[in-house]
N, C-alpha and C. Protein backbone atom coordinates (compact mmCIF):
# COMPACT_ATOMS: atom_id res chain seq x y z
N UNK A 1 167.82 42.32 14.50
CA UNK A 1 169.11 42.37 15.17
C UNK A 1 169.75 43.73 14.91
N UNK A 2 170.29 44.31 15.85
CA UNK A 2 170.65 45.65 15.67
C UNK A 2 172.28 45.87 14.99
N UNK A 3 172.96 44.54 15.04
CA UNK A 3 174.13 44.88 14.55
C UNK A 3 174.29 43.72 13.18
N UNK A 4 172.91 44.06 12.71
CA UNK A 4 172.97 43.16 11.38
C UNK A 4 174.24 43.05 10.29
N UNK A 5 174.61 42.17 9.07
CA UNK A 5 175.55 42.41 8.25
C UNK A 5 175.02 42.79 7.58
N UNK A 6 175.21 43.74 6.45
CA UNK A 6 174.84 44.67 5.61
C UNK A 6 175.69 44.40 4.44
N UNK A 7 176.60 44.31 4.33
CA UNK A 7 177.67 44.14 3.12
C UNK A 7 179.19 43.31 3.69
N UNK A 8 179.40 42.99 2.22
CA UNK A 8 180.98 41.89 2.33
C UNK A 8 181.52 43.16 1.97
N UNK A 9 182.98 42.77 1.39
CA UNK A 9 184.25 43.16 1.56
C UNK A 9 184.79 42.77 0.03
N UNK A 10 185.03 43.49 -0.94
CA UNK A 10 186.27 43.15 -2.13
C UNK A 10 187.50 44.07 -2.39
N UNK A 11 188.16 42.91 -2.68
CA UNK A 11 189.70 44.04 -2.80
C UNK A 11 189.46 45.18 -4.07
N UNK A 12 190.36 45.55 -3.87
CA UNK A 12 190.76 47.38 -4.71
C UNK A 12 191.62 47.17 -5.04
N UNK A 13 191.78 47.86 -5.55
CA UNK A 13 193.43 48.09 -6.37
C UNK A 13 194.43 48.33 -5.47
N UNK A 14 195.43 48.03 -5.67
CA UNK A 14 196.92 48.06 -5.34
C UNK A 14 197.33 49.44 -5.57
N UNK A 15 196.55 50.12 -4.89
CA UNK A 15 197.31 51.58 -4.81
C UNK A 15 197.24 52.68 -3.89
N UNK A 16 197.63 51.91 -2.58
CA UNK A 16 197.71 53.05 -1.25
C UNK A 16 198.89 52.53 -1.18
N UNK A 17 199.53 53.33 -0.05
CA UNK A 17 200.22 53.69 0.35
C UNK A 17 200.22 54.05 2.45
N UNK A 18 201.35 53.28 3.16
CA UNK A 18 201.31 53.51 4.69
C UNK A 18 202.36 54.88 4.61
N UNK A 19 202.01 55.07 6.15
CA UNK A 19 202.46 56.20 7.00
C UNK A 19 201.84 57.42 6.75
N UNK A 20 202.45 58.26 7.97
CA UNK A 20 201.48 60.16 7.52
C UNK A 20 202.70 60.97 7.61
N UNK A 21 201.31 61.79 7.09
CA UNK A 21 202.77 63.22 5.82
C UNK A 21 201.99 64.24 7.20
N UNK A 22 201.37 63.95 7.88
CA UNK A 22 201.10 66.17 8.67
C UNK A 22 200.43 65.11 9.55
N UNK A 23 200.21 65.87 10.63
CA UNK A 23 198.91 66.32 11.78
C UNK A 23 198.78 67.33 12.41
N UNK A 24 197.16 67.50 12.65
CA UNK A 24 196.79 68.85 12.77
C UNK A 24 196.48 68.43 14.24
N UNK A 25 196.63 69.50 15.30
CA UNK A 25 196.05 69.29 16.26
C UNK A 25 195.62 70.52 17.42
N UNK A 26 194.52 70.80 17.86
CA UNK A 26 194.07 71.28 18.81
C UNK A 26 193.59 70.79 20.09
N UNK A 27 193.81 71.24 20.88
CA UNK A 27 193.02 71.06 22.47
C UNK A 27 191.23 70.27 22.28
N UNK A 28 191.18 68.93 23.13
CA UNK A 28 189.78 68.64 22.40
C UNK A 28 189.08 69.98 23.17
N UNK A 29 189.44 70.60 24.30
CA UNK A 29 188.24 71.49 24.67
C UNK A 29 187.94 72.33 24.00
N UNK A 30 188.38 72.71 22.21
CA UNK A 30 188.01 73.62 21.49
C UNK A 30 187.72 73.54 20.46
N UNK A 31 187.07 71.79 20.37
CA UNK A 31 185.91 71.48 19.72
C UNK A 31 184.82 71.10 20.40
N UNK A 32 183.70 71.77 19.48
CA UNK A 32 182.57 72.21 20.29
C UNK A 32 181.51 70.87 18.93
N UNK A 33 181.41 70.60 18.37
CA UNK A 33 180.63 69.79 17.62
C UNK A 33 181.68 69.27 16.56
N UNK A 34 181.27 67.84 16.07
CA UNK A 34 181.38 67.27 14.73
C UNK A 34 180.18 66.61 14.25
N UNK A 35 180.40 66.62 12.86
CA UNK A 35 179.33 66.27 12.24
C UNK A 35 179.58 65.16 11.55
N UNK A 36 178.64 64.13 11.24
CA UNK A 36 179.13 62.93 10.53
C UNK A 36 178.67 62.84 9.42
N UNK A 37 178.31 61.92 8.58
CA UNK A 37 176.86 61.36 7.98
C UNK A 37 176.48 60.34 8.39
N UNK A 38 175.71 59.48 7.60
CA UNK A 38 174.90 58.30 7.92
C UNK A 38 176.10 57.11 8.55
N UNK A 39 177.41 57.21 7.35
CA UNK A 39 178.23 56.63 7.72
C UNK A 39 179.62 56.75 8.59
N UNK A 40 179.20 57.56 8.75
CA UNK A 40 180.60 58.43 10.03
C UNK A 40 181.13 59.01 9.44
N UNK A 41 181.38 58.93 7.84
CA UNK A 41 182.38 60.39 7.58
C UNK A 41 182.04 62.03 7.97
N UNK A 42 183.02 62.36 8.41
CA UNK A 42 183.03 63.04 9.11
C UNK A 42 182.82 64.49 8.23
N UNK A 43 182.25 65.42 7.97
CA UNK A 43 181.78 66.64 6.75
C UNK A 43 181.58 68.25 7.96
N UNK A 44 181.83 68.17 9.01
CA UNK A 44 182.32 69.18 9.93
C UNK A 44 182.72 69.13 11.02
N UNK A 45 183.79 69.68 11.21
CA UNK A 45 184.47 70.14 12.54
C UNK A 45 183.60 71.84 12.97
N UNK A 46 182.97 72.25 14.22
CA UNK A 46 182.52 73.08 14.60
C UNK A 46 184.04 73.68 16.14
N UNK A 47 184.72 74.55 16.14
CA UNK A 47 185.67 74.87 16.69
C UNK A 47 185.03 76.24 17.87
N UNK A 48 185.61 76.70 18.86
CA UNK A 48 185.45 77.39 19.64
C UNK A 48 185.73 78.50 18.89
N UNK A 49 185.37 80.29 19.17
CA UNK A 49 185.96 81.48 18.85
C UNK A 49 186.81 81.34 18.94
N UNK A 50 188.03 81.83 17.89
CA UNK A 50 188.78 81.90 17.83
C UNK A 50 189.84 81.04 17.53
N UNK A 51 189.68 79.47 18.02
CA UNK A 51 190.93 78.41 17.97
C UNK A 51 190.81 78.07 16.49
N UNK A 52 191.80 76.58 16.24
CA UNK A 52 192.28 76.19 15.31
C UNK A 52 192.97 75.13 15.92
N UNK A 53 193.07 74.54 14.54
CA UNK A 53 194.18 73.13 14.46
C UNK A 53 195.16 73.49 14.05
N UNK A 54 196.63 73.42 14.57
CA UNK A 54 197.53 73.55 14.36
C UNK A 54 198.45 72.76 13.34
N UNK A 55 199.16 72.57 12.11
CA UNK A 55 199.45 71.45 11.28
C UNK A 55 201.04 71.23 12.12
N UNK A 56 201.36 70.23 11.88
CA UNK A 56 202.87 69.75 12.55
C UNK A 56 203.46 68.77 11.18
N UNK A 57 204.51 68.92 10.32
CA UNK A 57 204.65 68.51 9.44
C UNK A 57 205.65 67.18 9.62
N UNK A 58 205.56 66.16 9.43
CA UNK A 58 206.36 65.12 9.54
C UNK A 58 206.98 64.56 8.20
N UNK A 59 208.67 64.57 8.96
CA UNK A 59 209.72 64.03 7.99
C UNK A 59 208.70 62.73 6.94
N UNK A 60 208.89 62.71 5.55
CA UNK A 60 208.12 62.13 4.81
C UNK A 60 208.84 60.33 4.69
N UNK A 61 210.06 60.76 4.87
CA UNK A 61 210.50 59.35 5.13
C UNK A 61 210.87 58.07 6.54
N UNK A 62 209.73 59.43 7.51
CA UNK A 62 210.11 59.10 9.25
C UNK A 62 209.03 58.00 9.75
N UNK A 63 209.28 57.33 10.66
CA UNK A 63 209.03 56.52 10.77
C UNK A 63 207.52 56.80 11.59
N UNK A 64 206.23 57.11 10.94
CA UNK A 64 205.49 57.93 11.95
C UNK A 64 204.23 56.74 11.18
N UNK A 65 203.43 56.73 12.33
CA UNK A 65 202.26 55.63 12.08
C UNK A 65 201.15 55.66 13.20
N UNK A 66 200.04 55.00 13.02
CA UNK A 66 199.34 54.48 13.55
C UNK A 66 198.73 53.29 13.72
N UNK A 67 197.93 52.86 14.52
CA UNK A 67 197.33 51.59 15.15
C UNK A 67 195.95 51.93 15.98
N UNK A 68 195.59 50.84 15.55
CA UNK A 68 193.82 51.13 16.68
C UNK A 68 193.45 49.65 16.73
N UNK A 69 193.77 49.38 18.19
CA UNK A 69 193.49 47.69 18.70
C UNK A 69 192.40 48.00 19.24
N UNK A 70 192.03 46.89 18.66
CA UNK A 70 190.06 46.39 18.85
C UNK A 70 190.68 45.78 20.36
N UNK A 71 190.01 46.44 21.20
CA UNK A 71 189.62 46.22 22.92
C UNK A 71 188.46 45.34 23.26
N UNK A 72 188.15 44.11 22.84
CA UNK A 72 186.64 43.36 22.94
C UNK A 72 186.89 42.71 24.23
N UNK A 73 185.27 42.46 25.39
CA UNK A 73 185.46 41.90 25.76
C UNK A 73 184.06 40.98 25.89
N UNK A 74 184.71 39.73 25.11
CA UNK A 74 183.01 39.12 25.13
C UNK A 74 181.95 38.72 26.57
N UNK A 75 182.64 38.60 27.57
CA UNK A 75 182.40 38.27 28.30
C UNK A 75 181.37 39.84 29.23
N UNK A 76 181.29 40.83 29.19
CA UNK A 76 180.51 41.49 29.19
C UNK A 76 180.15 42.18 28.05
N UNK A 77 180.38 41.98 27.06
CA UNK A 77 179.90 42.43 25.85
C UNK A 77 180.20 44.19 25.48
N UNK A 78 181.61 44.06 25.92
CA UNK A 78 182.16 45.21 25.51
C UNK A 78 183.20 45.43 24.44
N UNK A 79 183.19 46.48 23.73
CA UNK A 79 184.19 46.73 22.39
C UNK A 79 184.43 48.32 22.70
N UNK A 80 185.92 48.32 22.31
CA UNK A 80 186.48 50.03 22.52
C UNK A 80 187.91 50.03 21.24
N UNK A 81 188.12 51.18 20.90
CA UNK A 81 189.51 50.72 20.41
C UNK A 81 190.52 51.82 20.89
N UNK A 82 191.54 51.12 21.18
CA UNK A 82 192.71 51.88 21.53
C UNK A 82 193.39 52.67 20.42
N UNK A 83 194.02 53.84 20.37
CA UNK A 83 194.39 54.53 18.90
C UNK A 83 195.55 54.92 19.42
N UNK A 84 196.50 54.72 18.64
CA UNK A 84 197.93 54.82 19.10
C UNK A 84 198.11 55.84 18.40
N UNK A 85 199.13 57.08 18.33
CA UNK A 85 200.29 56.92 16.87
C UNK A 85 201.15 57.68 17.88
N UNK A 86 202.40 57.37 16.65
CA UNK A 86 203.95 57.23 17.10
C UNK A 86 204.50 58.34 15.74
N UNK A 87 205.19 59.64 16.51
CA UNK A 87 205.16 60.47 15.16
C UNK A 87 206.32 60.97 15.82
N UNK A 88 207.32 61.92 14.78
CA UNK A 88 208.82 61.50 14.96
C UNK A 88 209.12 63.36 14.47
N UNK A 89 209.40 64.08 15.41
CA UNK A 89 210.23 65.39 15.02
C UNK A 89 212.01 65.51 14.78
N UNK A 90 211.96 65.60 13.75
CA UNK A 90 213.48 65.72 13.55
C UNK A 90 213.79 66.81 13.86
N UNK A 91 215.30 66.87 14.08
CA UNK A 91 216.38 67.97 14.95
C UNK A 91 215.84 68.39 16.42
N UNK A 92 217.06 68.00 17.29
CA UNK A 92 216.81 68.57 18.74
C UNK A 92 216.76 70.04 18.21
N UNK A 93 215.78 70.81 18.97
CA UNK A 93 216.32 72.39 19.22
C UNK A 93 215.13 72.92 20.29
N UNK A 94 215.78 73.75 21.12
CA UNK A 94 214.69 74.46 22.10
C UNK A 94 213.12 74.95 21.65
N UNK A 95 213.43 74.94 20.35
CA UNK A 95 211.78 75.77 19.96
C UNK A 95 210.63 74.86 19.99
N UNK A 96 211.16 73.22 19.04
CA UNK A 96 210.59 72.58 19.38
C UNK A 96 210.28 71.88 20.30
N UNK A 97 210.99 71.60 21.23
CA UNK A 97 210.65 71.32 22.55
C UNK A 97 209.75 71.92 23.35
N UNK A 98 209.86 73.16 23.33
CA UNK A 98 209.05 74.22 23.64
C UNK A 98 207.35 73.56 23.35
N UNK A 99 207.34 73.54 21.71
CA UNK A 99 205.95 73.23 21.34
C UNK A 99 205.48 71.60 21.41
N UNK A 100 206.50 70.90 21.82
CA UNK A 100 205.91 69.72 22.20
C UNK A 100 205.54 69.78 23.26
N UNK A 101 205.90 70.59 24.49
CA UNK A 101 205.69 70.53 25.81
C UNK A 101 204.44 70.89 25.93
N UNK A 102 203.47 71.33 25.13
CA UNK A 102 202.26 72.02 25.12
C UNK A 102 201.31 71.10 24.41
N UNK A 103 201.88 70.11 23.71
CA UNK A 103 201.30 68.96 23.66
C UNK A 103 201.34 67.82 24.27
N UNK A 104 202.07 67.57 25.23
CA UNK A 104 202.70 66.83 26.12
C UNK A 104 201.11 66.92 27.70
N UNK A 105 201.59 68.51 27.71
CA UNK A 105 200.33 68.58 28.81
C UNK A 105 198.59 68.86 28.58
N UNK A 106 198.59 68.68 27.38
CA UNK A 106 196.86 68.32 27.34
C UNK A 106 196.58 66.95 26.60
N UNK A 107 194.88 67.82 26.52
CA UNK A 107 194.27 66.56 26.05
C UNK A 107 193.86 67.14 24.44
N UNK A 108 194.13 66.12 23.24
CA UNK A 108 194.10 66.54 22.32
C UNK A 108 193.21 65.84 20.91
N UNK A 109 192.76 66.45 20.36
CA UNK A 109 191.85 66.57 18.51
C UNK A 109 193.02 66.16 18.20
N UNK A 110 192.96 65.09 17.23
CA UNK A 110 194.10 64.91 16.07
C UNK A 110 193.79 64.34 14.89
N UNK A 111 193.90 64.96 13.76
CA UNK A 111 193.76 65.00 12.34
C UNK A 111 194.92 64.63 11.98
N UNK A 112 194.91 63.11 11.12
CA UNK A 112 196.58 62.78 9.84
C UNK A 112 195.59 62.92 8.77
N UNK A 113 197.32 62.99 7.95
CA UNK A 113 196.63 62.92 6.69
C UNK A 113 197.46 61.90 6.22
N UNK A 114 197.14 61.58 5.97
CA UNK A 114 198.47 59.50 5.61
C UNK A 114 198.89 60.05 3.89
N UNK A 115 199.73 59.13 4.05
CA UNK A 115 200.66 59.67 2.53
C UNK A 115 199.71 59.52 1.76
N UNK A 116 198.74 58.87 1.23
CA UNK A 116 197.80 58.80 0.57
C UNK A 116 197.00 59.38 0.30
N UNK A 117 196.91 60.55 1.21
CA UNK A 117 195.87 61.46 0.86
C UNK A 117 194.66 61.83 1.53
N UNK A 118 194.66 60.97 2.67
CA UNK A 118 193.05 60.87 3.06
C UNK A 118 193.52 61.36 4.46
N UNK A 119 192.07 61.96 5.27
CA UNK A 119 192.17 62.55 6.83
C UNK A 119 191.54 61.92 7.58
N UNK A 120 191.79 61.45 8.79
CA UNK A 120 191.15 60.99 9.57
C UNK A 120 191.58 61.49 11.14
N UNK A 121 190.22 61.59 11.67
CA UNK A 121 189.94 62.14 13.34
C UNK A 121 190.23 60.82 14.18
N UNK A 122 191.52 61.57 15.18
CA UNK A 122 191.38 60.52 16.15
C UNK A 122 190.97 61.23 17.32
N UNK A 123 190.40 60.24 19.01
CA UNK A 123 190.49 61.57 20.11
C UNK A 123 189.11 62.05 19.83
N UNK A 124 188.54 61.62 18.81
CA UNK A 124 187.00 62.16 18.76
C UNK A 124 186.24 62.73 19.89
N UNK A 125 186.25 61.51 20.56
CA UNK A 125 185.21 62.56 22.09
C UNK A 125 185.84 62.11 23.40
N UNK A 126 187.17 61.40 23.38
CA UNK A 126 187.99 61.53 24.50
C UNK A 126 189.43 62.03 24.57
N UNK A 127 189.49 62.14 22.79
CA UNK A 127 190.96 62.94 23.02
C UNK A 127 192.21 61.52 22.94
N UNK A 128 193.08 62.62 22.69
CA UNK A 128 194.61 61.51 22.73
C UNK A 128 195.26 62.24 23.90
N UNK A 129 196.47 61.88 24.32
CA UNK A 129 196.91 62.03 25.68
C UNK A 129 198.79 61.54 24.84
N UNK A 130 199.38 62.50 25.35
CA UNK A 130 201.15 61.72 25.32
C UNK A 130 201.48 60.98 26.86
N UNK A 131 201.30 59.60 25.76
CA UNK A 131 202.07 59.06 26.77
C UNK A 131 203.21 58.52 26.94
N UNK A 132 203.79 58.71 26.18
CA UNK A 132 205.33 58.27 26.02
C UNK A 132 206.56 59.29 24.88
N UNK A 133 207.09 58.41 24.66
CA UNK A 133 207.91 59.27 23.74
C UNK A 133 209.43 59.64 24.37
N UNK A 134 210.49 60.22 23.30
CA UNK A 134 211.83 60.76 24.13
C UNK A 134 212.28 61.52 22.82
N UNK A 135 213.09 62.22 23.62
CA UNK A 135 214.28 62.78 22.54
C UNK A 135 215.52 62.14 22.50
N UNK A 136 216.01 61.95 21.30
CA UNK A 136 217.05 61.13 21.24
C UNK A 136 218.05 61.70 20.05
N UNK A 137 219.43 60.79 19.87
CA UNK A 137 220.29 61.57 19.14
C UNK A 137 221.16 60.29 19.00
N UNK A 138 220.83 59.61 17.60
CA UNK A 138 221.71 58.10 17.31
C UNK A 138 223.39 58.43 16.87
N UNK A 139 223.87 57.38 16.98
CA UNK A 139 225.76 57.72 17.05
C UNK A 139 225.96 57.53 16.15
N UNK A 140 225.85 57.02 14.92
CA UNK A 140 226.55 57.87 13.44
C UNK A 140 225.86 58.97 13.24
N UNK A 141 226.13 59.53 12.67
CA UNK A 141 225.65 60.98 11.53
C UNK A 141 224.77 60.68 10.49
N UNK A 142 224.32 59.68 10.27
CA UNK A 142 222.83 59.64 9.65
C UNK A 142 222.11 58.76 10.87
N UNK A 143 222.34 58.78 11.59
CA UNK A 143 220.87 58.61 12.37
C UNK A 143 219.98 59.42 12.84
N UNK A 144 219.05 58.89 12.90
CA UNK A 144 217.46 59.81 13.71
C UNK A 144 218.58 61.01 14.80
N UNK A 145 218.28 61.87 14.39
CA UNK A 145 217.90 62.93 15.78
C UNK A 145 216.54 63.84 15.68
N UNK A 146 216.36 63.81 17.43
CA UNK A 146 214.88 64.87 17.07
C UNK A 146 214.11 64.07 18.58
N UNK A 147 212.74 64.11 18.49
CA UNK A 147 211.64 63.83 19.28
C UNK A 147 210.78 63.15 18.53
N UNK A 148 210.35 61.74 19.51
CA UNK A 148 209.54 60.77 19.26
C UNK A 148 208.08 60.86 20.16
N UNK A 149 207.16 61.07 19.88
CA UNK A 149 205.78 61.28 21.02
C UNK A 149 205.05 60.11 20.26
N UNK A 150 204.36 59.32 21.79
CA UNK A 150 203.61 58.77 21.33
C UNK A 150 202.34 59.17 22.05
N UNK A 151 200.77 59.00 21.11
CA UNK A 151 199.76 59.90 21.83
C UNK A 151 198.89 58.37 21.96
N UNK A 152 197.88 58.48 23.02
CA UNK A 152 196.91 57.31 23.00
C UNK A 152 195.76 57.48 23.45
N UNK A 153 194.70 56.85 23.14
CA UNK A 153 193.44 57.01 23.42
C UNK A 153 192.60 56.32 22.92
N UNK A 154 191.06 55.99 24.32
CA UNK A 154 190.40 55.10 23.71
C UNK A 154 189.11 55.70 23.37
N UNK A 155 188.68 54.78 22.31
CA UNK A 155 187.33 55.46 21.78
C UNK A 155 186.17 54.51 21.42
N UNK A 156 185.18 54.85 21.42
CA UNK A 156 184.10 53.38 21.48
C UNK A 156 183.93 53.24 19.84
N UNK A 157 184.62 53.88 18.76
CA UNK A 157 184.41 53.69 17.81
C UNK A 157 185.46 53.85 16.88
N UNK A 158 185.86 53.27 15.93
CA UNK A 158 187.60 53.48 15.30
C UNK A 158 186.98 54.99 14.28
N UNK A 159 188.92 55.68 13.97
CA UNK A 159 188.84 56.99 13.77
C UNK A 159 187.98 56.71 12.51
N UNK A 160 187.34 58.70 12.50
CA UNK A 160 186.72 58.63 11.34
C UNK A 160 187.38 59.17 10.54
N UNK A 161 187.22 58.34 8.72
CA UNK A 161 187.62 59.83 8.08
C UNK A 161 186.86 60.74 8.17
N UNK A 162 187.97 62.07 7.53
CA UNK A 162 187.37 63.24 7.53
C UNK A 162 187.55 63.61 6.10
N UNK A 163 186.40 64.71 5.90
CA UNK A 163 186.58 65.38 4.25
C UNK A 163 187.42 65.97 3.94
N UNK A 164 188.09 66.25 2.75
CA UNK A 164 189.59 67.06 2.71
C UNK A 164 188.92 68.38 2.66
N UNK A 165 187.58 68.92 2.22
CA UNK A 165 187.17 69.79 1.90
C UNK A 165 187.37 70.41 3.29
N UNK A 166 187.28 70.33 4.59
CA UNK A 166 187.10 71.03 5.60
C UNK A 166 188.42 71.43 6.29
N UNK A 167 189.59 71.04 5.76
CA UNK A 167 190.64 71.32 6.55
C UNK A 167 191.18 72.20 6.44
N UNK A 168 191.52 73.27 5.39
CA UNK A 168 191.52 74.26 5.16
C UNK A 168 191.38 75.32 6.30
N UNK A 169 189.31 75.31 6.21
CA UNK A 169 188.87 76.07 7.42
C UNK A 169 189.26 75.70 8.95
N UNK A 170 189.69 74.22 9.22
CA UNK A 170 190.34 74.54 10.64
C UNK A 170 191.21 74.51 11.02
N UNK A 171 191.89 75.24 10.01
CA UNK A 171 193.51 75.68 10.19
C UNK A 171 193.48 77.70 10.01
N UNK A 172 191.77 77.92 10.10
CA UNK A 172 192.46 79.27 10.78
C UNK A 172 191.19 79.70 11.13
């Protein structure tokens, strides 16, 4: 059987942590290869001359996340997963608008790094897409102001991690 079970499942310790602290992101057309291992972690990003992943730093206490719904359909024997995330720029101002708008109109590589520490590729080989999102500005004086994007995309396989060792290099 080709999708044999191989191993169970035991808990870990009580010590992660939700949400993401950064994402990096480039145009998928300027990745040119990734590399996996046996088990999908992911141990290279191969980038076009010249490009890079760009880091975008997110408020640490903002409300920024992800999701990846298992898409099954038994009935033709299909599985995909949808990959959401919902990531939150604080303060209106023209500059950033500016640089969301340039993420707004492509198709995009996206690297988090979750408060915890770890990286993972979403958009692998179809990319994320904005499809939603707004700018907004709440009516007391401690509320949210800034820009909300949400990016989505489906992929026949949920994100991989990636090595911390490589991020470095595709950020220049």
């Amino acid at each position: 059987m080709a999708c044999a079970i191989v191993s169970g499942y035991s808990l870990d310790c009580k010590d992660t942590v939700g949400g993401i602290k950064k994402i990096f992101v480039t145009e998928l057309a300027n990745v040119t290869a990734v590399t996996e291992n046996a088990s999908g972690f992911v141990t290279s990003i191969t980038k076009a001359a010249g490009k890079k992943y760009f880091t975008y730093e997110l408020e640490p206490r903002g409300q920024n996340n992800f999701t990846q719904a298992i898409q099954s359909d038994a009935t033709v024997g299909t599985v995909a997963y949808e990959q959401t995330l919902t990531v939150n720029f604080v303060k209106l101002k023209y500059e950033t608008q500016a640089t969301l708008q340039n993420l707004i109109k492509n198709r995009l590589s996206v690297i988090i790094e979750t408060k915890d520490g770890s990286y993972w590729l979403f958009g692998k080989d179809n990319g994320l897409e904005v499809t939603g999102g707004n700018a907004n500005s709440g009516q007391a004086m401690n509320e949210f102001q800034g820009y909300t994007l949400t990016l989505s995309g489906m992929e026949k396989n949920l994100a991989n991690e990636v090595s911390s060792s490589i991020i470095s290099g595709l950020l220049s």
